[in-house]
PDB file of N, CA and C in Angstrom:
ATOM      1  N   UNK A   1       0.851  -1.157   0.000  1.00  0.00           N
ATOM      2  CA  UNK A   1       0.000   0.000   0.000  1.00  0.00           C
ATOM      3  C   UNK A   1       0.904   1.229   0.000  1.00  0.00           C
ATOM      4  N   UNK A   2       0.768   2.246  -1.046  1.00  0.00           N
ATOM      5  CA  UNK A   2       1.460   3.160  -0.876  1.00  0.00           C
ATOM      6  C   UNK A   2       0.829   4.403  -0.830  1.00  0.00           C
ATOM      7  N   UNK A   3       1.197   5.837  -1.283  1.00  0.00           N
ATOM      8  CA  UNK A   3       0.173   7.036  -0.821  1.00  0.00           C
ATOM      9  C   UNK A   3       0.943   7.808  -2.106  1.00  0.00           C
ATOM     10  N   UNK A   4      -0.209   8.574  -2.152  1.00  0.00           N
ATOM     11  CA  UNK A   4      -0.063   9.843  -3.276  1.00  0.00           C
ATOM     12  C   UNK A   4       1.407  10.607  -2.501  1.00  0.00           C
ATOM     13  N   UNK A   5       1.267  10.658  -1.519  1.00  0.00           N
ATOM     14  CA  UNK A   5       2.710  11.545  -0.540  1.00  0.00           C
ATOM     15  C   UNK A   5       4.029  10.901  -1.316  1.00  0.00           C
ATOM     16  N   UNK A   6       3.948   9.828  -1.954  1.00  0.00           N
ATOM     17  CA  UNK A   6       5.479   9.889  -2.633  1.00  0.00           C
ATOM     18  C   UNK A   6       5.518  10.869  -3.487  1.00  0.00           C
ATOM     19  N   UNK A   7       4.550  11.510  -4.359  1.00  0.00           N
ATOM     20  CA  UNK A   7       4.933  12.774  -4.827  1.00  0.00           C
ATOM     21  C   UNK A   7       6.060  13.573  -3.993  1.00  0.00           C
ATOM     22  N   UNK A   8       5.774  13.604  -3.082  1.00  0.00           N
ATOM     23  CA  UNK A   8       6.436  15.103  -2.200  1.00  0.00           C
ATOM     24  C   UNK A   8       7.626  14.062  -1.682  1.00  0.00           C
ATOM     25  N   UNK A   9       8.027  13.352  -2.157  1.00  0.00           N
ATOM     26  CA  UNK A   9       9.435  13.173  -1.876  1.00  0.00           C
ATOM     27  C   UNK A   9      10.931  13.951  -2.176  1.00  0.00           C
ATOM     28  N   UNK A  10      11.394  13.672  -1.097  1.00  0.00           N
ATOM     29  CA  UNK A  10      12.931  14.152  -1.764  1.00  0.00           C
ATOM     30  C   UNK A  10      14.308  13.729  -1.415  1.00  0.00           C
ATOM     31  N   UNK A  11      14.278  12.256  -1.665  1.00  0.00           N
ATOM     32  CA  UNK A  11      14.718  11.542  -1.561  1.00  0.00           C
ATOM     33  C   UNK A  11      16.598  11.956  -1.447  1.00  0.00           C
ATOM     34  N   UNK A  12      16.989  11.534  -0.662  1.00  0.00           N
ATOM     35  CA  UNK A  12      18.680  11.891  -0.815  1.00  0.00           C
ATOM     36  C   UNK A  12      19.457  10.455  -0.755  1.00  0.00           C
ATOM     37  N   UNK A  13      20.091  10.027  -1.458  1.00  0.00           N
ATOM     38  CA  UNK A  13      21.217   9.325  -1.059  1.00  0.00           C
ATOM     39  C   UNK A  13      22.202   9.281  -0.158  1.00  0.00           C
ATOM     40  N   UNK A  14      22.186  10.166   0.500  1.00  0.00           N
ATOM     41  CA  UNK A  14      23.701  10.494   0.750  1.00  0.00           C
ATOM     42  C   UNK A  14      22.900  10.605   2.477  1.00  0.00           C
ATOM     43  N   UNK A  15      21.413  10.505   2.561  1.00  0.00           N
ATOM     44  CA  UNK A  15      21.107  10.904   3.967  1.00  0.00           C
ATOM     45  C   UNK A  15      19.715   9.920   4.011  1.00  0.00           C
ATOM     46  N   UNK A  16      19.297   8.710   3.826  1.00  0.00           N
ATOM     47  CA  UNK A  16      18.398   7.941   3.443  1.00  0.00           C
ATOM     48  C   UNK A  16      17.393   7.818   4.855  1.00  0.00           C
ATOM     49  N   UNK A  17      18.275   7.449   5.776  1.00  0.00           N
ATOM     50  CA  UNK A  17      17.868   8.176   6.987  1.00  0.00           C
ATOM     51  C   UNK A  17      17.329   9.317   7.788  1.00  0.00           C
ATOM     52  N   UNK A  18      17.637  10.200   6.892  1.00  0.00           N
ATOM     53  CA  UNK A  18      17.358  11.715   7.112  1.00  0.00           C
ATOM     54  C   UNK A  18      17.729  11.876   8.465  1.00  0.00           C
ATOM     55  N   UNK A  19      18.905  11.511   8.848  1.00  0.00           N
ATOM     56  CA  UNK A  19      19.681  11.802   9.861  1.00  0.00           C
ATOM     57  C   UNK A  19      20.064  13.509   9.975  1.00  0.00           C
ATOM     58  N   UNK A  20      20.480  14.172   9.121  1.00  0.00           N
ATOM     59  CA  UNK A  20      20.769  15.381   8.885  1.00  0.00           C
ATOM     60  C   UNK A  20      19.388  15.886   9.383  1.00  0.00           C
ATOM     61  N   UNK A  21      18.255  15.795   8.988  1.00  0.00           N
ATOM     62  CA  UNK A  21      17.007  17.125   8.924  1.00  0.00           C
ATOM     63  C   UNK A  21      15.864  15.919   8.847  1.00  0.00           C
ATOM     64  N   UNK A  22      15.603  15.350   9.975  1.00  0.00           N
ATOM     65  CA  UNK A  22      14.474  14.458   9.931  1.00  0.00           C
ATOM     66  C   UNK A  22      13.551  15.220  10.346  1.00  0.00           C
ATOM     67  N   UNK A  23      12.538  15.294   9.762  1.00  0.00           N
ATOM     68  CA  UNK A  23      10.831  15.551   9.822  1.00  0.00           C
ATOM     69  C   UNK A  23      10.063  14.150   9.215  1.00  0.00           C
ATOM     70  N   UNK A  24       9.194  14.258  10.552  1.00  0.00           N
ATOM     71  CA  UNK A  24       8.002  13.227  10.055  1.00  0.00           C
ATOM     72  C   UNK A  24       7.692  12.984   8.213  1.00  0.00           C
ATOM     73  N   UNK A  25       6.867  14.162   8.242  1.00  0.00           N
ATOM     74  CA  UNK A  25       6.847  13.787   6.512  1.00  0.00           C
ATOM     75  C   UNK A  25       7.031  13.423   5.400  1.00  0.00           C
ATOM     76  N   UNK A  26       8.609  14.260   5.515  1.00  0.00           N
ATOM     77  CA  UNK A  26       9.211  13.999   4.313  1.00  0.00           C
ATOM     78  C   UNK A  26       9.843  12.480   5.007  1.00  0.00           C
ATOM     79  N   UNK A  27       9.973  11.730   5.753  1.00  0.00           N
ATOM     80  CA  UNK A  27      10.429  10.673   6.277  1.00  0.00           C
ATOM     81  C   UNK A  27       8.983   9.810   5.813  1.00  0.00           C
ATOM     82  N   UNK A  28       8.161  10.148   5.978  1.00  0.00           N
ATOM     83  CA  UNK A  28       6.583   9.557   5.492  1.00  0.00           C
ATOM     84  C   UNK A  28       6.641   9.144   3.734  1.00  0.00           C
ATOM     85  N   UNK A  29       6.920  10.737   3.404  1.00  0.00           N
ATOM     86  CA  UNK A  29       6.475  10.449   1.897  1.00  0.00           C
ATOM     87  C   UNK A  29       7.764   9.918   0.958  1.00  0.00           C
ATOM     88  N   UNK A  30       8.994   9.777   1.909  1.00  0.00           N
ATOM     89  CA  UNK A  30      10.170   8.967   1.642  1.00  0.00           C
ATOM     90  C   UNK A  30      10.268   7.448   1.231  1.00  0.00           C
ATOM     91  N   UNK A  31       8.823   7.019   2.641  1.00  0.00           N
ATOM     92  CA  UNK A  31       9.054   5.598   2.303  1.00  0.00           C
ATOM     93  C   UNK A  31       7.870   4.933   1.475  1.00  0.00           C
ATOM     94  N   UNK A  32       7.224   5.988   1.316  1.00  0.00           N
ATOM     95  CA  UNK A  32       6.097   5.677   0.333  1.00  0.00           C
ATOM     96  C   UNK A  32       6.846   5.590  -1.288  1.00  0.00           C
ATOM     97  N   UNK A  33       8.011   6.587  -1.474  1.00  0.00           N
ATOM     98  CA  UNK A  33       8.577   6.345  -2.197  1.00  0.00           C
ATOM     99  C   UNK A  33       9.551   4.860  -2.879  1.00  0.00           C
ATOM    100  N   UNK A  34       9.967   4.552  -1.877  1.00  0.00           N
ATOM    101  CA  UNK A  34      10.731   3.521  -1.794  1.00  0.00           C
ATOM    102  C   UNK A  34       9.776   2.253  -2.044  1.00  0.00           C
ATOM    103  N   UNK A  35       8.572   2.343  -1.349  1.00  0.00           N
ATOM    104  CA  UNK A  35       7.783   1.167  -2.026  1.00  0.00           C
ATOM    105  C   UNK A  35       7.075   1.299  -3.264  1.00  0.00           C
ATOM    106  N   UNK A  36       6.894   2.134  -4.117  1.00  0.00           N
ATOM    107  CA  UNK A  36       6.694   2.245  -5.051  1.00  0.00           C
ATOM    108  C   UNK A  36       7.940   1.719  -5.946  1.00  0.00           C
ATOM    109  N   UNK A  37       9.030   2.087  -5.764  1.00  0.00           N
ATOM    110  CA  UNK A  37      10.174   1.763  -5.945  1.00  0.00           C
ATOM    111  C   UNK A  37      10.309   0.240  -6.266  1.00  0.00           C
ATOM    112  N   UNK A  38       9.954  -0.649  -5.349  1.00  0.00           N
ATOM    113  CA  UNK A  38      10.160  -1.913  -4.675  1.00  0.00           C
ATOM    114  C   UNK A  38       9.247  -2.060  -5.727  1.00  0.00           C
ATOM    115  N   UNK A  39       7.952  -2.113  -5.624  1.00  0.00           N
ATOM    116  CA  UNK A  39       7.430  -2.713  -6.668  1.00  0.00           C
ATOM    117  C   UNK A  39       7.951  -2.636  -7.810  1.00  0.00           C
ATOM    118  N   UNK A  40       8.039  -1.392  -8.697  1.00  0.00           N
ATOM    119  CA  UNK A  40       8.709  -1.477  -9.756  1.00  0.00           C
ATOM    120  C   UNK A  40       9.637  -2.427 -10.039  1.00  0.00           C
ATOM    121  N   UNK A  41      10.687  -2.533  -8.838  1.00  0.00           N
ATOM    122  CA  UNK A  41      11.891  -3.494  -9.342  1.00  0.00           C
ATOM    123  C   UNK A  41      11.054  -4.750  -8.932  1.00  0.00           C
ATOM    124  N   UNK A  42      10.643  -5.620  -8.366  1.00  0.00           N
ATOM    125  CA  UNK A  42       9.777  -6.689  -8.331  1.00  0.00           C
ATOM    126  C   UNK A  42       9.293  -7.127  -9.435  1.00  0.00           C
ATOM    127  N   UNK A  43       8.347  -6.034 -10.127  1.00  0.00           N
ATOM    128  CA  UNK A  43       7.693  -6.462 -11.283  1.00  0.00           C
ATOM    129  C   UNK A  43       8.872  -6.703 -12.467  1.00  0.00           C
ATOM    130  N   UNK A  44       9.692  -5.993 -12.380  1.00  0.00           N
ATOM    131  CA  UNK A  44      10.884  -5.860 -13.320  1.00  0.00           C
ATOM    132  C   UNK A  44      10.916  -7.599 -13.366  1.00  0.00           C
ATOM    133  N   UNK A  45      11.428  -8.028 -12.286  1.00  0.00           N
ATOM    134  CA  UNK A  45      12.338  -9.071 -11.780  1.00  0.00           C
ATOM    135  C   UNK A  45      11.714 -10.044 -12.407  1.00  0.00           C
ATOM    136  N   UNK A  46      10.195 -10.310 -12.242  1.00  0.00           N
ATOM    137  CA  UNK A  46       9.239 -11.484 -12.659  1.00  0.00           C
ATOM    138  C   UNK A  46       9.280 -11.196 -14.026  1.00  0.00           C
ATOM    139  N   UNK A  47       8.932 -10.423 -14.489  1.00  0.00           N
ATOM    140  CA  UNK A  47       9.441 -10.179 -16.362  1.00  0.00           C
ATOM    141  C   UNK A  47      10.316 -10.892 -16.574  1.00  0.00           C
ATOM    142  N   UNK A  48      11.723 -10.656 -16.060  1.00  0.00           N
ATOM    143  CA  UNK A  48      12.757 -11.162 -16.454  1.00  0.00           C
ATOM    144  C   UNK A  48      12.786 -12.868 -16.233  1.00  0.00           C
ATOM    145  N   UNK A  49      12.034 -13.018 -15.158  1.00  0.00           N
ATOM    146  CA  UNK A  49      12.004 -14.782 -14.521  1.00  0.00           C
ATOM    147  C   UNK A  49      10.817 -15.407 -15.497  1.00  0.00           C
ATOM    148  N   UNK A  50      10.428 -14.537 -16.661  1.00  0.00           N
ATOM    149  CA  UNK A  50       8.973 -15.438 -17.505  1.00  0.00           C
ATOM    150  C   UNK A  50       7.730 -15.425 -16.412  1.00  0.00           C
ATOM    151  N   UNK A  51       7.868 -14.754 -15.331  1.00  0.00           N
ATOM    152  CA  UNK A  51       6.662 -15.115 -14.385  1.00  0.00           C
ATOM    153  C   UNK A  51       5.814 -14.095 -15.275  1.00  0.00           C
ATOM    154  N   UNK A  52       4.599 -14.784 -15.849  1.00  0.00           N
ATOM    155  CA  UNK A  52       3.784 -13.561 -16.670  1.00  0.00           C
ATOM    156  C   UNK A  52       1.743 -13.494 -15.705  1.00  0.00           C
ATOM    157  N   UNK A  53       1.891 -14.642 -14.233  1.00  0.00           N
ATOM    158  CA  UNK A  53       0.757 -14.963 -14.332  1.00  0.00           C
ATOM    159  C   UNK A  53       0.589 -14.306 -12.636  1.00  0.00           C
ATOM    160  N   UNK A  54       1.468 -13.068 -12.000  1.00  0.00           N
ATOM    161  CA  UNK A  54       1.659 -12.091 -11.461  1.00  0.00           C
ATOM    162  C   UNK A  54       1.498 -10.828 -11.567  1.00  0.00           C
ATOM    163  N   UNK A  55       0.537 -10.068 -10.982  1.00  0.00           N
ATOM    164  CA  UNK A  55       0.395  -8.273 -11.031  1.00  0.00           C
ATOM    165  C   UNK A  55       0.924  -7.705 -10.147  1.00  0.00           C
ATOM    166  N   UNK A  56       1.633  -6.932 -10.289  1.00  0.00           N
ATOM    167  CA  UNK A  56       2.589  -6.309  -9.191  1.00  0.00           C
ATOM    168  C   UNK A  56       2.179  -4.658  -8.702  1.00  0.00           C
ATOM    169  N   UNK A  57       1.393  -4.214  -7.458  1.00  0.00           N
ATOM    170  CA  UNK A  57       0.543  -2.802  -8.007  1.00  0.00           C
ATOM    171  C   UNK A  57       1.176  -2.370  -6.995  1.00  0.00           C
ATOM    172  N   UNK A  58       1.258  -0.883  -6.779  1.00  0.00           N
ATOM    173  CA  UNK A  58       1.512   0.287  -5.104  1.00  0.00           C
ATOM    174  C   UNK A  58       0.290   0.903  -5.780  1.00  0.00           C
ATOM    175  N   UNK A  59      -0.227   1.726  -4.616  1.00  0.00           N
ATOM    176  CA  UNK A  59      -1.818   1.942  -4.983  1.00  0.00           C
ATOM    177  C   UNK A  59      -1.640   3.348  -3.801  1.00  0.00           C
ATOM    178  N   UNK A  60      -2.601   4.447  -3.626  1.00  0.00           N
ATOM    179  CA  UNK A  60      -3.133   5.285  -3.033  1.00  0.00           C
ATOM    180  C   UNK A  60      -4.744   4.818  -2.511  1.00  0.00           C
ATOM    181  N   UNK A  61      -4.975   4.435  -1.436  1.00  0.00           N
ATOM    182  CA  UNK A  61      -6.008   3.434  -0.913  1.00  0.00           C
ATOM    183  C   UNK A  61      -7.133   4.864  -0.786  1.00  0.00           C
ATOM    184  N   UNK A  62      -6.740   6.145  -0.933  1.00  0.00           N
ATOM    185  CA  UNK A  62      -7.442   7.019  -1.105  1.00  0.00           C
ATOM    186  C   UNK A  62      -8.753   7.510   0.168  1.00  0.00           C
ATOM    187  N   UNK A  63      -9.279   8.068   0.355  1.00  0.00           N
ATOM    188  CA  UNK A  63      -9.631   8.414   1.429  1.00  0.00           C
ATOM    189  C   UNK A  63     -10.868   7.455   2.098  1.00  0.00           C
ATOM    190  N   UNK A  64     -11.337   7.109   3.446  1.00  0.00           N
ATOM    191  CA  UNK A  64     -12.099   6.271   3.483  1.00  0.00           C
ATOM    192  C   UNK A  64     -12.810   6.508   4.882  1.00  0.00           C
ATOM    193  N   UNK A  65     -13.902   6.957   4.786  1.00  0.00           N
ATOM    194  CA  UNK A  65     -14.651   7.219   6.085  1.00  0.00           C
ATOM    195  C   UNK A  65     -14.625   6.130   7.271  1.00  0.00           C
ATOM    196  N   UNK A  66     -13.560   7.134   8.093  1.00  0.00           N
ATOM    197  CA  UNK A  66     -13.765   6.150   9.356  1.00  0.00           C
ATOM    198  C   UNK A  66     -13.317   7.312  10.548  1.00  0.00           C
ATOM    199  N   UNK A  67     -13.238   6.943  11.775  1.00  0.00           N
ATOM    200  CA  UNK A  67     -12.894   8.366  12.705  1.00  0.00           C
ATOM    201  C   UNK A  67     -11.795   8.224  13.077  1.00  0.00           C
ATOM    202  N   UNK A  68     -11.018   7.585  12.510  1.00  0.00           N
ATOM    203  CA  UNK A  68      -9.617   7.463  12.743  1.00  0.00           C
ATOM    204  C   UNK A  68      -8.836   9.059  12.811  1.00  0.00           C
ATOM    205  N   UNK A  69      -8.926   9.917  12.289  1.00  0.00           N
ATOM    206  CA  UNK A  69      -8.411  10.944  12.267  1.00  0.00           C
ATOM    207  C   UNK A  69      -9.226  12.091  12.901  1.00  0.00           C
ATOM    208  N   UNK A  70     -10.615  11.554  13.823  1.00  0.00           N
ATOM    209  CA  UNK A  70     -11.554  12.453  14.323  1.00  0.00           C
ATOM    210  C   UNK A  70     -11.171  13.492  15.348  1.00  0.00           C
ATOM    211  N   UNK A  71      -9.471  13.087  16.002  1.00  0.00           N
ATOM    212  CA  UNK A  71      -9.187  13.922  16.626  1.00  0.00           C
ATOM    213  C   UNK A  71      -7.505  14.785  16.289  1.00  0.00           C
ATOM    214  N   UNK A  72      -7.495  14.928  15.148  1.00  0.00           N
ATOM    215  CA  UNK A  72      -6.340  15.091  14.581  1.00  0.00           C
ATOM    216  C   UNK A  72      -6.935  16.803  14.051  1.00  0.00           C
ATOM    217  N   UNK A  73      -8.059  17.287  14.044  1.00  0.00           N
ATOM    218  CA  UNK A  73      -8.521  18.508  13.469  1.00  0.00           C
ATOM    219  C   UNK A  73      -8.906  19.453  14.793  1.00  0.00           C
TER     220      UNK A  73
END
């Protein structure tokens, strides 16, 4: 499951950790990145192995009424 927030990534190499300047978020929409990522190379991988009878998806599960966030406003 991944989130539209990998948009707002900004991914560094050199600080993957975000040891330098960690904030929640961009640490959020970091690893949303990375699994999008993951899939990609996954699906890659089964291409290459003839596996053709596999779908490989990251998805934005998109918004969904519940009160989970009822006290976050």
């Amino acid at each position: 499951m991944a989130s539209a927030a990998y948009y707002f990534s900004k991914l560094t190499l050199d600080d993957l950790q975000l040891e330098k300047d960690y904030a929640s978020y961009p640490a959020y929409s970091n690893s949303k990145y990375m699994q999008v990522l993951s899939c990609k190379e996954l699906a890659r991988r089964l291409e290459l192995d003839g596996v053709m009878n596999v779908k490989v998806v990251s998805l934005h599960p998109g918004t969904v009424r519940t009160e989970v966030n009822a006290n976050m406003f």
